[in-house]
Protein backbone atom coordinates (compact mmCIF):
# COMPACT_ATOMS: atom_id res chain seq x y z
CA UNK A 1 29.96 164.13 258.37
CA UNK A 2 28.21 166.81 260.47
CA UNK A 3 27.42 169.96 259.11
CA UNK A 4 30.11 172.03 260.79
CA UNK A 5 32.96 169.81 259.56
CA UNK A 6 31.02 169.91 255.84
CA UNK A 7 31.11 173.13 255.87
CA UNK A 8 34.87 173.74 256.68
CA UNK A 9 35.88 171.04 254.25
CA UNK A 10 33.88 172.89 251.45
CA UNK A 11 35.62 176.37 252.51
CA UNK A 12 38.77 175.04 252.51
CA UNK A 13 38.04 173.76 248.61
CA UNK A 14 37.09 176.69 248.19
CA UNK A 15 39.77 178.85 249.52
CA UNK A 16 42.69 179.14 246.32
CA UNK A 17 45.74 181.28 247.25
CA UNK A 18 45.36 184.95 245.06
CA UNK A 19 48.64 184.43 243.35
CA UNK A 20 50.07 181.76 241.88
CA UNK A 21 52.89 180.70 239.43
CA UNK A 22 50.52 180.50 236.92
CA UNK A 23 48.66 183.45 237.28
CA UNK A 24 51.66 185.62 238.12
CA UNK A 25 52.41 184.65 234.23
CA UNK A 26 48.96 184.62 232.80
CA UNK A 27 49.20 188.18 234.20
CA UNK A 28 52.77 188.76 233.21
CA UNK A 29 51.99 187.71 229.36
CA UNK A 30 48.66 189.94 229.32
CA UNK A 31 50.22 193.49 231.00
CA UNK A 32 53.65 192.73 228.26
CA UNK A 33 51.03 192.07 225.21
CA UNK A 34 49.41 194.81 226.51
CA UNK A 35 51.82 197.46 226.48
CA UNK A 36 53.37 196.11 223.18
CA UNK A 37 50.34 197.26 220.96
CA UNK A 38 49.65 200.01 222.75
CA UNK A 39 53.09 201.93 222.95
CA UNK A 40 52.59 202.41 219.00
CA UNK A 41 48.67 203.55 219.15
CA UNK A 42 50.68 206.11 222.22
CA UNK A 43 53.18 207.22 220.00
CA UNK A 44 50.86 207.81 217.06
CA UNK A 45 48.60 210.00 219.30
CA UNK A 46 50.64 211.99 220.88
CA UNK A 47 53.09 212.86 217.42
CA UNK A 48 49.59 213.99 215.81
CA UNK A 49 49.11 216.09 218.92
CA UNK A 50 52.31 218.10 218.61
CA UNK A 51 53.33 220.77 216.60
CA UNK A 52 56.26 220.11 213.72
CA UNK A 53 58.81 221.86 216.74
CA UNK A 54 58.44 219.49 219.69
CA UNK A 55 58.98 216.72 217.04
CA UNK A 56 61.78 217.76 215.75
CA UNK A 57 63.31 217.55 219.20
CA UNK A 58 63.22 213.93 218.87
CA UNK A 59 61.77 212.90 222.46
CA UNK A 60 59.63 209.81 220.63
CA UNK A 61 57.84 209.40 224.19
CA UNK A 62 57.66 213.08 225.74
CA UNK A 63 53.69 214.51 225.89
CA UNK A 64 52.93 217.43 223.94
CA UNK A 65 53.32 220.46 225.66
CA UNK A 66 51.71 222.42 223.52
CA UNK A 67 48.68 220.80 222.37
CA UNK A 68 47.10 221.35 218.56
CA UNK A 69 44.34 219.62 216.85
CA UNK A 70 46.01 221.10 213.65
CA UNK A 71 47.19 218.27 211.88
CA UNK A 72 43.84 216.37 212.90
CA UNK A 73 42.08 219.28 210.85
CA UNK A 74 44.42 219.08 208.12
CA UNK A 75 44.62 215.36 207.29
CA UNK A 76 41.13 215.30 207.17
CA UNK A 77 40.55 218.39 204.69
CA UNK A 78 44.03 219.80 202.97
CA UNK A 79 46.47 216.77 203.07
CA UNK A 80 48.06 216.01 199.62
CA UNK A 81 47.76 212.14 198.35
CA UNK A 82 49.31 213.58 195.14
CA UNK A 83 48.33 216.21 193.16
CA UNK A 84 45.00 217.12 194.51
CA UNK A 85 45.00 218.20 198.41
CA UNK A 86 41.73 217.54 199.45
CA UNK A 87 42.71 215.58 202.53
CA UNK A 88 41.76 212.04 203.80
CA UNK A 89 38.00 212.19 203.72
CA UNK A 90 37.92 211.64 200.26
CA UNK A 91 39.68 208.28 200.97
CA UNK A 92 37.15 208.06 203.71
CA UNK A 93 33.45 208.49 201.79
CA UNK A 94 34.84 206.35 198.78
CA UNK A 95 36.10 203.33 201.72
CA UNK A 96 32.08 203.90 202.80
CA UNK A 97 30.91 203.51 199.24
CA UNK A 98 32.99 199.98 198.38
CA UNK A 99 32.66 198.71 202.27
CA UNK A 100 28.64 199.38 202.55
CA UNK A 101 27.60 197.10 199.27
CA UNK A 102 30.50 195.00 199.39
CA UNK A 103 29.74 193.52 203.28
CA UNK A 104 25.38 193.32 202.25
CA UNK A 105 26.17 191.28 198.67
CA UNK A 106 29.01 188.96 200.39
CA UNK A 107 26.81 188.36 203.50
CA UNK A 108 23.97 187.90 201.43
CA UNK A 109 25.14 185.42 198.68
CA UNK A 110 27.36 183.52 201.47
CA UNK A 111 24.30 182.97 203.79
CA UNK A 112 22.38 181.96 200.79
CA UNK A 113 25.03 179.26 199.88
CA UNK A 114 25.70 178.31 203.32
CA UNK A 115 21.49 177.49 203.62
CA UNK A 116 21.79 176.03 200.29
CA UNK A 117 24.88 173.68 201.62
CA UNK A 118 23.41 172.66 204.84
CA UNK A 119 19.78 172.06 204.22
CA UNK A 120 19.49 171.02 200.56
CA UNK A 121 21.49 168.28 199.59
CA UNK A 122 21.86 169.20 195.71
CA UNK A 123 23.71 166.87 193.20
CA UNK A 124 27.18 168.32 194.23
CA UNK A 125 27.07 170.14 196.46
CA UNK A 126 29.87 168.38 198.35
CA UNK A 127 32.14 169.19 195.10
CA UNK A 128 30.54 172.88 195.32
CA UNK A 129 30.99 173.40 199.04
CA UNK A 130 35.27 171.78 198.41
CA UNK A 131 35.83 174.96 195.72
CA UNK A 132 34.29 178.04 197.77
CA UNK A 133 36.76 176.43 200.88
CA UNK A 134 39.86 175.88 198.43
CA UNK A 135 38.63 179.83 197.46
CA UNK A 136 39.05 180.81 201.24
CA UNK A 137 42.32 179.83 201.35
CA UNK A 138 44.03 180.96 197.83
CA UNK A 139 46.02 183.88 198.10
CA UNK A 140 44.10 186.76 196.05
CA UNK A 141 47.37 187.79 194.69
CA UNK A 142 47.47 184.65 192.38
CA UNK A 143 44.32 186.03 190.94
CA UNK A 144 44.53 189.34 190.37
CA UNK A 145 45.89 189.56 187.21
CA UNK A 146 43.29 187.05 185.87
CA UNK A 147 40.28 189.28 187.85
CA UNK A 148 41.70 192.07 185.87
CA UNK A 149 41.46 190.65 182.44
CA UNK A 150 37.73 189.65 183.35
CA UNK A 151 36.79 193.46 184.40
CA UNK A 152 38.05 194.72 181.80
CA UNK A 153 36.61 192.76 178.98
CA UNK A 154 33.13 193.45 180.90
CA UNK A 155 33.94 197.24 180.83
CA UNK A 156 34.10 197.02 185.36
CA UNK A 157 37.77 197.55 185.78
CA UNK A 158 38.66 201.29 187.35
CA UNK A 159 34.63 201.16 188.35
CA UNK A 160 33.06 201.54 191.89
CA UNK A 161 30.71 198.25 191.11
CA UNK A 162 33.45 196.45 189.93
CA UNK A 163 35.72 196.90 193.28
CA UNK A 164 32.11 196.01 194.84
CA UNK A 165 32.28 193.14 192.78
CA UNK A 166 35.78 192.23 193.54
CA UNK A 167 34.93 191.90 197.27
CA UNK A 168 31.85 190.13 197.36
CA UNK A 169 33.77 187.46 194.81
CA UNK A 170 36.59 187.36 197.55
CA UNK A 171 34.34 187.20 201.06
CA UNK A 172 31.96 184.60 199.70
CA UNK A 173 34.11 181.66 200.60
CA UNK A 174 34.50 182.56 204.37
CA UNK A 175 30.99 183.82 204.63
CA UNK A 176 29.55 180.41 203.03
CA UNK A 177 32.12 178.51 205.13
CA UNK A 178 31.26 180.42 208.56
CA UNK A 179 27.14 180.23 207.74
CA UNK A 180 27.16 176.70 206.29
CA UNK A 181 28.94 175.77 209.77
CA UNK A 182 26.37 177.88 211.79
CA UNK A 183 23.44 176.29 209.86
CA UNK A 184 24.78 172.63 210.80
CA UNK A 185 24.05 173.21 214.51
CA UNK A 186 20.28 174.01 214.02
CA UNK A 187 17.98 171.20 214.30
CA UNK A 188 17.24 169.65 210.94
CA UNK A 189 13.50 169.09 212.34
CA UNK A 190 12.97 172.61 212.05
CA UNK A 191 13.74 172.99 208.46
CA UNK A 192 11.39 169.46 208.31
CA UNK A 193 8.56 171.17 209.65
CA UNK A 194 8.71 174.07 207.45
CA UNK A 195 8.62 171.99 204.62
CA UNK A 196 5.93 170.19 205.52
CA UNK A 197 4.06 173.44 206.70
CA UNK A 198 4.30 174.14 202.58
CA UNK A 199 7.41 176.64 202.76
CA UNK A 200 9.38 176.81 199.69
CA UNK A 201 13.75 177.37 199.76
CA UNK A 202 13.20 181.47 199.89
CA UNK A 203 10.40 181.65 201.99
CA UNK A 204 12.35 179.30 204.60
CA UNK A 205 15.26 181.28 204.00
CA UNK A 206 14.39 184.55 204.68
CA UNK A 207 11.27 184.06 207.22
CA UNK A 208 13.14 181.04 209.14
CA UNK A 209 16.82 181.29 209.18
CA UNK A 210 17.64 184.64 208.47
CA UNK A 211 15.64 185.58 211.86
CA UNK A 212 17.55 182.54 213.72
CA UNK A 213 20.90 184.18 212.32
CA UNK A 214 21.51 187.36 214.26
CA UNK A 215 24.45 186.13 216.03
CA UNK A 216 26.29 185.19 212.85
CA UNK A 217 25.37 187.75 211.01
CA UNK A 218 27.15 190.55 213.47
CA UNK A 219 30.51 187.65 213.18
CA UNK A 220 30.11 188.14 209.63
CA UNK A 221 29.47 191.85 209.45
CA UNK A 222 32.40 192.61 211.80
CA UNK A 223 34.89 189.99 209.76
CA UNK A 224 33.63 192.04 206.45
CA UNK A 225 33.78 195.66 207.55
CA UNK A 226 37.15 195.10 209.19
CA UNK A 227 38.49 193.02 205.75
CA UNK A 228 37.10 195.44 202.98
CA UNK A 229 38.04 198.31 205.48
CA UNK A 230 41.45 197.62 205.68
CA UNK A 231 42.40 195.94 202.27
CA UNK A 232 45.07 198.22 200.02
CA UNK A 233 46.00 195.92 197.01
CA UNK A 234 42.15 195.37 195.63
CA UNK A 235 41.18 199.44 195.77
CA UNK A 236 44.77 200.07 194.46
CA UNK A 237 44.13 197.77 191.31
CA UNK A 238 40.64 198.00 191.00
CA UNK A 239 38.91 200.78 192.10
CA UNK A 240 40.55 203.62 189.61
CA UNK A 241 41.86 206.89 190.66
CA UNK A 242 37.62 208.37 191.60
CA UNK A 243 37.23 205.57 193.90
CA UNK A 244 40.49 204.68 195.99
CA UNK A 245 39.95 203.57 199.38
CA UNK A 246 41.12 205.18 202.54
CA UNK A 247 44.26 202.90 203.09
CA UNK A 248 45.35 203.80 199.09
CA UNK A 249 44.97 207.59 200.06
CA UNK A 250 46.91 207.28 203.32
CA UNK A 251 49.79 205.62 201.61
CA UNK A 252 49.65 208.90 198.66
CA UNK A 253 49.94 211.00 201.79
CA UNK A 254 52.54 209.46 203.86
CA UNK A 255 55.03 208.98 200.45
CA UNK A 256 54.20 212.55 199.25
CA UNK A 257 57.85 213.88 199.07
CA UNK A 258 57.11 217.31 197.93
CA UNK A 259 58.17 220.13 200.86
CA UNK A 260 58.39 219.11 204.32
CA UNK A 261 57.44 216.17 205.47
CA UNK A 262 54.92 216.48 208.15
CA UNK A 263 54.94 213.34 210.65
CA UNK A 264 52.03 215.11 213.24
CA UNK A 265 49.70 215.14 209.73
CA UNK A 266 50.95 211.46 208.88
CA UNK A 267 49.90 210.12 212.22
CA UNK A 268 47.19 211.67 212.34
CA UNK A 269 46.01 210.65 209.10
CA UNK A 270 46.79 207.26 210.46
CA UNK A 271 44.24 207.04 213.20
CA UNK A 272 42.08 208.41 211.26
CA UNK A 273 41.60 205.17 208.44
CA UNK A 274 42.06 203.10 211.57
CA UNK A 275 39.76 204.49 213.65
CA UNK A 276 36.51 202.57 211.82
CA UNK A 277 38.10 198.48 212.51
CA UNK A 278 38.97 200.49 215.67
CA UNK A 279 35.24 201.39 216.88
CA UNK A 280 33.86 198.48 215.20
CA UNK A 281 36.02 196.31 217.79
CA UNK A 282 35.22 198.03 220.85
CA UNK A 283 31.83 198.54 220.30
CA UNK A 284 30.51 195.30 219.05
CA UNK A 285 33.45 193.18 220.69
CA UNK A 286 30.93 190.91 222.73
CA UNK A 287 28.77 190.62 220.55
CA UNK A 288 31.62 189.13 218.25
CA UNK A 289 32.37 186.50 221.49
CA UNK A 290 28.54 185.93 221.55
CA UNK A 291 28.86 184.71 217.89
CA UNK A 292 31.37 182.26 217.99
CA UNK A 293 29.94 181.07 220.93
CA UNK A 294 27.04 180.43 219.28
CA UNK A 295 28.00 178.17 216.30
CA UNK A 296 30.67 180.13 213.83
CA UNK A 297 33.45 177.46 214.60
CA UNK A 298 31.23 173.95 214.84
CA UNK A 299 29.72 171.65 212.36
């Protein structure tokens, strides 16, 4: 085959019409996915934007004609989740204090097991490594009442470090599942030659994998933040009245009957304890990809 007639055969391989069937729905299901989360996150935005007398016109859709950061300033610093009006940043700084500790200890203990699983084969560990995944997948409601009696005869129940202690109990199934995976893809010669080399299970750990980790460790991180972030039953049980999360002070401020109910401050409120998984997902999105590309779902 001459060159000319290669050249037209591999431009006509090439050549794919622009629109097809199938990409005229791939298309189709993307824009209609698309506009079905987003209308609410619209709505939400544009209520908080508007003072209590365009909403009580009841155009759901219409753009605020006269617009007020008002109920952005009071959600954060005078809304009432009861008796105390001290707005949602209370919610907010206590969600920082359980989240912070919470994501390091669960991380932590679940890469340790997940080393400990893949790379020293312990008299059962196979046993060990069956619980912690039956523990990923039982409902936590089946064990809060038993979690409860626990705190509380430990004097932790109603206590920051024992909501801290909740969640790390609760992520360390997932995060030894998703690490003990990860770990199976690296090279068993590597942890071989560090052996040899003299190093002992924390000095491997910490100066060997750890470093090799990065990639799972933002998966983790991301799965943790957005978890802890977002849970309402665990900081409603366990964290007592001086430490409830931002979701628990939301729903005070949204079911607050007293006076007039103020939808602008509601939805406003609302973005605001979303806003964290929010960021967290746009910022670090790729990275997530870049993670599960890299090992979280083999071994």
């Amino acid at each position: 085959m001459t060159a000319p007639v290669r050249e037209s055969a591999q431009a006509q391989r090439g050549r794919r019409p622009r629109l097809t069937p199938a990409r005229i729905g791939v298309y189709a299901f993307l824009v209609t996915a698309a506009v079905f989360f987003l209308i609410p996150l619209y709505v939400m935005m544009t209520t908080s934007l508007k003072p209590m007398d365009e909403i009580r016109l009841g155009n759901l859709f219409a753009i605020p004609m006269h617009l007020t950061f008002e109920p952005w300033r009071s959600a954060w610093t005078e809304a009432c989740t009861g008796l105390a009006c001290h707005g949602i940043q209370v919610g907010f700084w206590n969600s920082v204090k359980i989240v912070v500790p919470s994501t390091i200890f669960s991380i932590f203990f679940g890469a340790l097991n997940g080393y400990a699983l893949s790379f020293w084969r312990a008299r059962g560990a196979t046993i060990l490594f069956a619980i912690l995944l039956m523990g990923a997948f039982i409902p936590l409601q089946v064990m809060i009442y038993p979690m409860v009696r626990v705190l509380a005869s430990v004097h932790l129940f109603s206590s920051l470090p024992g909501i801290v202690l909740i969640h790390t109990v609760f992520g360390m199934p997932i995060m030894t599942l998703l690490f003990r995976n990860y770990y199976a893809t690296i090279p068993n010669e590597l942890f071989k030659a560090a052996r040899i080399d003299g190093g002992g299970f924390f000095r491997i750990f910490f100066q060997l994998m750890l470093p090799m980790s990065t990639p799972i460790i933002i998966v983790a991180v991301i799965m943790q933040v957005t978890a802890i972030w977002n849970d309402f039953i665990l900081g409603l049980v366990f964290a007592g009245q001086a430490n409830l999360p931002m979701t628990v002070q939301l729903n005070n401020i949204i079911n607050t009957t007293t006076g007039e109910r103020l939808y602008n401050v509601n939805m406003a409120a609302t973005i605001l304890t979303s806003m964290v998984p929010l960021l967290i997902y746009l910022v670090s999105g790729r990275w997530f990809v870049r993670g599960i590309a890299s090992g979280a779902v083999k071994g």
